[in-house]
Each structure stands twice: as C-alpha cells, then as structure tokens.
N, C-alpha and C. Protein backbone atom coordinates (compact mmCIF):
# COMPACT_ATOMS: atom_id res chain seq x y z
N UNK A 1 103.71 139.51 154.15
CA UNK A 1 105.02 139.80 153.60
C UNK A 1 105.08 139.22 152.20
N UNK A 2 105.75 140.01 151.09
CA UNK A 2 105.67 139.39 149.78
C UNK A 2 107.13 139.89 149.48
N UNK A 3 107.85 138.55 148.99
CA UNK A 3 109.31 138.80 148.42
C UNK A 3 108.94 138.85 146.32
N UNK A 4 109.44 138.93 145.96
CA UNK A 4 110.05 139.18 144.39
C UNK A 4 111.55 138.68 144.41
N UNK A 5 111.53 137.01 143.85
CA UNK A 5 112.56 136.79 144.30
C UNK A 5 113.46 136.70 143.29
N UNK A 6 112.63 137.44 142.05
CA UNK A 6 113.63 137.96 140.89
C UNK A 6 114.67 138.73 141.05
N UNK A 7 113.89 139.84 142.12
CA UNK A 7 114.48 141.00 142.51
C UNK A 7 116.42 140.41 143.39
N UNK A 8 115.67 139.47 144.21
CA UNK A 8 116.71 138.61 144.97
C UNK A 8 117.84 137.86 144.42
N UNK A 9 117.68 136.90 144.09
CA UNK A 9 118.01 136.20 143.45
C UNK A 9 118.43 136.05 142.11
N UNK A 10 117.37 136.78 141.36
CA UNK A 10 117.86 136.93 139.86
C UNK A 10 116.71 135.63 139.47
N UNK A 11 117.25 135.01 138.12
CA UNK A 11 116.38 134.33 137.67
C UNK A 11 117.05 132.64 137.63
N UNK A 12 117.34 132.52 138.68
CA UNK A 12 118.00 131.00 139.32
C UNK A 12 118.49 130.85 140.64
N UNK A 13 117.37 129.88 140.91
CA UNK A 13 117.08 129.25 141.86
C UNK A 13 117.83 128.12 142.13
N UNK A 14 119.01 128.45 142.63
CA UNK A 14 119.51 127.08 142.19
C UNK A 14 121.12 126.95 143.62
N UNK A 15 121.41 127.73 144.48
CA UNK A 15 122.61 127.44 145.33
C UNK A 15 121.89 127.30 146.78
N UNK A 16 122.62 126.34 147.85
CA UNK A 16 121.99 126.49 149.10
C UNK A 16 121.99 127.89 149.80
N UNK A 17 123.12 128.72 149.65
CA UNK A 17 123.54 130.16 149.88
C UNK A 17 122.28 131.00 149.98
N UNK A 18 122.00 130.84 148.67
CA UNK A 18 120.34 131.90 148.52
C UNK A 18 119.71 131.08 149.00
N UNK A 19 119.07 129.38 148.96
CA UNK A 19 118.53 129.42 149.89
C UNK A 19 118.58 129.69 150.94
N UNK A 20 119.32 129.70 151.98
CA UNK A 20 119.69 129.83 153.40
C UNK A 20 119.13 131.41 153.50
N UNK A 21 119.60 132.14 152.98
CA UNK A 21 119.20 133.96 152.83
C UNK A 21 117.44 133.62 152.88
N UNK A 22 117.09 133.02 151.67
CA UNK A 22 115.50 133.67 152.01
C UNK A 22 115.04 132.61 153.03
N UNK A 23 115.74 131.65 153.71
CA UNK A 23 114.96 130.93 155.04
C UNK A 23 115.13 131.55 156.21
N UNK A 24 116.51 132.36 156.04
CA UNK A 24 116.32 132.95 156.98
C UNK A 24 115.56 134.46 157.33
N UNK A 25 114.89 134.79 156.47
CA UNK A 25 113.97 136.09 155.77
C UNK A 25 112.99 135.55 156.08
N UNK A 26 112.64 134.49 155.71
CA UNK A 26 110.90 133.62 156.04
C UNK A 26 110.84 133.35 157.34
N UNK A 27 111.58 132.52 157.81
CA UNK A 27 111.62 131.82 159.73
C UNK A 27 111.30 132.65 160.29
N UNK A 28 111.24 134.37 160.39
CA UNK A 28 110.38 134.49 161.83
C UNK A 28 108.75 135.25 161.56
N UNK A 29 108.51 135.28 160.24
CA UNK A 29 107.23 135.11 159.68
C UNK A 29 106.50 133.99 159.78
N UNK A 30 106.59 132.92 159.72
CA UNK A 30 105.89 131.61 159.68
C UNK A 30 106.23 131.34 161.45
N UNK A 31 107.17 131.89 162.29
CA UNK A 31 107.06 131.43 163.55
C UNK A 31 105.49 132.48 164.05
N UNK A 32 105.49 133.67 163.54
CA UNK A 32 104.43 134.72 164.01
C UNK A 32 102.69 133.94 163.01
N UNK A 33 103.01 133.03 162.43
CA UNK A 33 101.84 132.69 161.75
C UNK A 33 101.37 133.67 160.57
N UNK A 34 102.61 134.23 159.97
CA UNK A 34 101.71 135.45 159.46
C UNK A 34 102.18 135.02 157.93
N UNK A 35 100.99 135.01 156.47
CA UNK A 35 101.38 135.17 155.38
C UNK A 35 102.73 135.51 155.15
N UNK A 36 102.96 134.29 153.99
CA UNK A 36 104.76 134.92 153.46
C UNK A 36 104.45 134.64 152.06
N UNK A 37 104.41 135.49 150.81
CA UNK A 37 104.37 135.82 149.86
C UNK A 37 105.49 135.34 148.91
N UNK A 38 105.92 133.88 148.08
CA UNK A 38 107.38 134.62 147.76
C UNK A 38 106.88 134.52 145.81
N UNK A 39 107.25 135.31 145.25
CA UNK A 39 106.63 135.42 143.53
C UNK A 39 107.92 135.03 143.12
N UNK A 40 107.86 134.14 142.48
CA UNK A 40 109.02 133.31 141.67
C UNK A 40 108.74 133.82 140.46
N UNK A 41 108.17 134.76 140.61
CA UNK A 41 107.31 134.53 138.28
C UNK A 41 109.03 135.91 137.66
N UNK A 42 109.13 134.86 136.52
CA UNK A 42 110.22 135.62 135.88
C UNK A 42 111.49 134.10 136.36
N UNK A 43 111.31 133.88 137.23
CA UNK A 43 112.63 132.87 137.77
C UNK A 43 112.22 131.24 136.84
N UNK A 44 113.28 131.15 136.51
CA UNK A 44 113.20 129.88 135.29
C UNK A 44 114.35 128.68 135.44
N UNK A 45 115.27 128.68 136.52
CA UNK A 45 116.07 127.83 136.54
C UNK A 45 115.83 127.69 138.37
N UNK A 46 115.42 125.97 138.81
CA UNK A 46 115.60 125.59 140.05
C UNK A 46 116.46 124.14 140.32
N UNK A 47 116.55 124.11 141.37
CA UNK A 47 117.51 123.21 141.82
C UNK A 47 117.47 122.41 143.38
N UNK A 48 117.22 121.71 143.86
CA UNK A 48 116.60 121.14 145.33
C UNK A 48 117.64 121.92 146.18
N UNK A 49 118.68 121.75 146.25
CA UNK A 49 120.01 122.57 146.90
C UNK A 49 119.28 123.92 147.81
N UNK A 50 118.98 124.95 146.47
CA UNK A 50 117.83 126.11 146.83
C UNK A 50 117.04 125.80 147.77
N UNK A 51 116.24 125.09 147.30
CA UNK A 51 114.32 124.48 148.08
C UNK A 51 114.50 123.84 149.22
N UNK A 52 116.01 122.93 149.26
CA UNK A 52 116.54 122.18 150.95
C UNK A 52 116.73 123.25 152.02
N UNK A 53 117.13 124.78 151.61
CA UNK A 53 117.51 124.91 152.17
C UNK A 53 116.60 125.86 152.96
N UNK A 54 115.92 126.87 151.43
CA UNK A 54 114.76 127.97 151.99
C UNK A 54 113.58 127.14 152.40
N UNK A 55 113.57 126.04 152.07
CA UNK A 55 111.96 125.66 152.25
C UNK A 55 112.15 124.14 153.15
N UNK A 56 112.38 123.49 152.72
CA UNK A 56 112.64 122.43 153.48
C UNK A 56 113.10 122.22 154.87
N UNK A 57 114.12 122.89 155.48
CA UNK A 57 114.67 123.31 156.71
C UNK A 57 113.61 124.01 157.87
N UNK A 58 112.08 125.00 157.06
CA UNK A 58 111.50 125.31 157.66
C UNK A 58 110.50 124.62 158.48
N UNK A 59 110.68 123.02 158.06
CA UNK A 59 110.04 121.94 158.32
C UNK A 59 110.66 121.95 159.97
N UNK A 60 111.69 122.47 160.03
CA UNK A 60 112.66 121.70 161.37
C UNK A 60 111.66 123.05 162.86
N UNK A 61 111.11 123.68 162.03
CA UNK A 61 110.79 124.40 162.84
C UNK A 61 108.95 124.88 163.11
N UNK A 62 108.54 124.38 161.26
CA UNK A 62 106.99 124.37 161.46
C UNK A 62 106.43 123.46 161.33
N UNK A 63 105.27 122.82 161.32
CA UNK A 63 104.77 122.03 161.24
C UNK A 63 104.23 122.08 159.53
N UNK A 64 104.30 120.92 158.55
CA UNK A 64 103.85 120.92 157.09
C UNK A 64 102.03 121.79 157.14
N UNK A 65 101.58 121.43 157.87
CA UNK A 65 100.26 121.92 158.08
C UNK A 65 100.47 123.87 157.76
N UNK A 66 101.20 123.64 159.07
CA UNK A 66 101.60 125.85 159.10
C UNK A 66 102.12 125.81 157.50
N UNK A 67 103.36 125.07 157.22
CA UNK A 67 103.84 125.79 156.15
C UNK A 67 103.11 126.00 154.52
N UNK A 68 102.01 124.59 154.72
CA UNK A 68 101.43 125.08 153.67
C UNK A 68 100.21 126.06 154.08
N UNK A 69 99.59 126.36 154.70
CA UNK A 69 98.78 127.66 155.09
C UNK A 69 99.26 128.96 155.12
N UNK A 70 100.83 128.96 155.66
CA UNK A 70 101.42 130.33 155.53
C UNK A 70 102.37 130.75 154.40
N UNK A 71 102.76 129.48 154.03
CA UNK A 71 103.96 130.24 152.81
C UNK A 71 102.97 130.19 151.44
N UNK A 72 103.33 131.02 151.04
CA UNK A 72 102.42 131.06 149.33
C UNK A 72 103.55 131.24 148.02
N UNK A 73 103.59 129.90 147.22
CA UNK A 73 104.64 130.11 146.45
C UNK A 73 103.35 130.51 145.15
N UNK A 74 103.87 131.81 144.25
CA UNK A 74 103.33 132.27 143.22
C UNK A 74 104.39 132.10 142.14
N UNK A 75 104.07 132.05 140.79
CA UNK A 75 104.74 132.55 139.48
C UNK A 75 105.78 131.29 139.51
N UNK A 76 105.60 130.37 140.17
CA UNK A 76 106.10 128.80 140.49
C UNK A 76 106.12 128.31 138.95
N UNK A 77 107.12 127.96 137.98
CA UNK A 77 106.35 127.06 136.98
C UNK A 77 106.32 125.42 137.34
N UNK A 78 106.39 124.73 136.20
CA UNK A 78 106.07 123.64 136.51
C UNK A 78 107.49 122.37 136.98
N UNK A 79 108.87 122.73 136.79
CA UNK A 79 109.44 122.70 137.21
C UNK A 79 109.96 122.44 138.19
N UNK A 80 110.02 124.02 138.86
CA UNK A 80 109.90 124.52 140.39
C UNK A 80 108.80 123.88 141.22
N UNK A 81 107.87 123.85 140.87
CA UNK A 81 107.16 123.20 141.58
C UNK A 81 107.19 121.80 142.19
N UNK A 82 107.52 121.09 140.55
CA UNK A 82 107.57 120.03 141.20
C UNK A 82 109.13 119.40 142.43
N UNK A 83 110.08 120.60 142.22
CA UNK A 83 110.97 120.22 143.17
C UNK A 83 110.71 120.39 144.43
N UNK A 84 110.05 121.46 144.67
CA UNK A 84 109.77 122.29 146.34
C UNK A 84 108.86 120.84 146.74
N UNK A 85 107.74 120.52 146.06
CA UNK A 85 107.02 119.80 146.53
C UNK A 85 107.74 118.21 146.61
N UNK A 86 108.87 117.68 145.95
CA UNK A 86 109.45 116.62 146.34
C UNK A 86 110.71 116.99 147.68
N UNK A 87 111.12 118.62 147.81
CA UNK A 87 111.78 119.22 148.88
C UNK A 87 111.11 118.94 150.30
N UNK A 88 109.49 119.14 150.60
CA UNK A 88 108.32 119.49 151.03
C UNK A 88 108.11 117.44 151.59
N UNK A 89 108.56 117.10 150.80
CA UNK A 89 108.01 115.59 151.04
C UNK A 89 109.25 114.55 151.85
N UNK A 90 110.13 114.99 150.93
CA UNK A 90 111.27 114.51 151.88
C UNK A 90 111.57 115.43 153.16
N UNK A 91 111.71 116.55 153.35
CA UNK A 91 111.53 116.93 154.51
C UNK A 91 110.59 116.50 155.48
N UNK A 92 109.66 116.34 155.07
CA UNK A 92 108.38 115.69 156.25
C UNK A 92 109.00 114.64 156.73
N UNK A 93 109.14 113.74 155.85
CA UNK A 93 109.67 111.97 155.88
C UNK A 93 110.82 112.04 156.79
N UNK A 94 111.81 112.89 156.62
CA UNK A 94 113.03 112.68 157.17
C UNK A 94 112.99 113.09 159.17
N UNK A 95 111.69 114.45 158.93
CA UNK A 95 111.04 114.96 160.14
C UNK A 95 110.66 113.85 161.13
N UNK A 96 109.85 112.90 160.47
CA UNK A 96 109.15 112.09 161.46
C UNK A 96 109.67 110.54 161.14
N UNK A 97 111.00 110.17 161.11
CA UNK A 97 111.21 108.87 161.04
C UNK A 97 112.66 109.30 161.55
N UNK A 98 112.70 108.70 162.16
CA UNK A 98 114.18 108.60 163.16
C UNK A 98 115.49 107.48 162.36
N UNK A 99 114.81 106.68 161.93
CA UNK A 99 115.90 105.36 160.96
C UNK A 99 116.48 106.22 160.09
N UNK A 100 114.90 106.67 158.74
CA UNK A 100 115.61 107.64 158.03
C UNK A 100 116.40 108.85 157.91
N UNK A 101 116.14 109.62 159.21
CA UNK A 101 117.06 110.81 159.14
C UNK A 101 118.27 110.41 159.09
N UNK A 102 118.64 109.31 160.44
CA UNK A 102 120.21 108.81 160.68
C UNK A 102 120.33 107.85 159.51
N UNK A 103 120.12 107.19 157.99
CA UNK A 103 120.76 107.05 157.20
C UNK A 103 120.83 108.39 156.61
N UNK A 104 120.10 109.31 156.12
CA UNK A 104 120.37 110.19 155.52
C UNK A 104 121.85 111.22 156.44
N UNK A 105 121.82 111.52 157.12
CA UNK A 105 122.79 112.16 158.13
C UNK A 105 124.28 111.27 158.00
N UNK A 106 124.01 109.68 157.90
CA UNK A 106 125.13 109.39 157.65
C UNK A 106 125.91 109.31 156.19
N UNK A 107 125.11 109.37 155.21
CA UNK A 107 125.44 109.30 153.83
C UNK A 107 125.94 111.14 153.55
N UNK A 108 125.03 111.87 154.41
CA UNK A 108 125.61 113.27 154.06
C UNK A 108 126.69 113.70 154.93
N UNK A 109 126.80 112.65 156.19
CA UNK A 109 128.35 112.86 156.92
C UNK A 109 129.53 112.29 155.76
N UNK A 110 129.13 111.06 155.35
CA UNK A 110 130.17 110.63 154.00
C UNK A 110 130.34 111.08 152.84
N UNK A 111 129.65 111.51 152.54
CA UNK A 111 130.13 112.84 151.09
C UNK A 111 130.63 114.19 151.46
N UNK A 112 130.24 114.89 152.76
CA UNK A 112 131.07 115.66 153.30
C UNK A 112 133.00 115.15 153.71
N UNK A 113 132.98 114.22 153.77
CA UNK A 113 134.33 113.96 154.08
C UNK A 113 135.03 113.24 152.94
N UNK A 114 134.17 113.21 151.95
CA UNK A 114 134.64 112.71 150.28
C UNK A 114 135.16 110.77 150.86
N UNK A 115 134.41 110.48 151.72
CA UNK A 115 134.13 108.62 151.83
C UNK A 115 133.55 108.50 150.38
N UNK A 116 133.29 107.02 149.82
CA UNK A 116 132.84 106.52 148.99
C UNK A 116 131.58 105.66 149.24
C-alpha cells in the first residue's frame, strides 16, 4: 500500500485529526504484516501532535520491530524525521514502563481539565 500524503493532507503535517485519519488507514495493514508506503516528499511543515497520533499509537498495537519493517516513511526531510523518530521513541518508552505511562496519563489527564 503506498499513500501520497500530499495528496492527503496537503503540505502540513501538523493536527492530531489527520493524524488519527492516516492511523486509522495504516492499522489494518501493519495488523496483516503487509508493506505501508507513506511519501511525505512535497510535505514541509511537521508537528508531534500528527506523528502521536498516525504513528505512535500504532505502537499500542504493533510491536517497534513490525513497525519499523512494515511502515516505510519516504520524501521524510530532515525535520520530519527527526520528530516521528523522537514520536517512535517515546512511544516505545511509554509502551513498556508502567510508572511512566501513569505519570504521563496523569499530566495529560491535567491539561485536559486546564489543572496547573
């Protein structure tokens, strides 16, 4: 499967919204093990928001191993890259440590309810 996520998105990468759209476009490709294509080339503005949501979240369901074997990010600049891959890292971390998820879960329960 190969997205053009110029075509999608346009040329910013940058709301959880679109992410959520192409994770949920990817999730039952990477559950079947099968190549997922996505060409970022032309896209010039990113944002973690995006990458938490299309890429990072897929952690909750693949293993980092699958996702880097099956997802193929192309036309990535240097940017983008380096967010998915700090997206990619904290997702793992948060995956396999139980302390950290529940501070993180509670700091994002307190900015959801505008606590200080």
């Amino acid at each position: 499967m190969r997205i053009q996520i110029i075509e999608t998105f346009g040329p910013r990468c940058i709301t959880d919204a679109d992410g959520q759209k192409l994770h949920d476009e990817v999730l039952p490709h990477l559950r079947e093990n099968t190549d997922v294509y996505l060409d970022f080339t032309d896209v010039r503005q990113f944002a973690s928001p995006f990458f938490n949501y299309s890429v990072g979240q897929l952690l909750n369901d693949v293993t980092e191993d699958e996702l880097r074997k099956f997802l193929h990010l192309e036309g990535l600049n240097e940017t983008g890259r380096s967010v998915v891959e700090r997206v990619i890292s904290n997702a793992s971390k948060n995956k396999s440590n139980n302390d950290y998820r529940r501070i993180v879960d509670s700091i994002l329960e307190q900015q959801s309810r505008g606590d200080d």
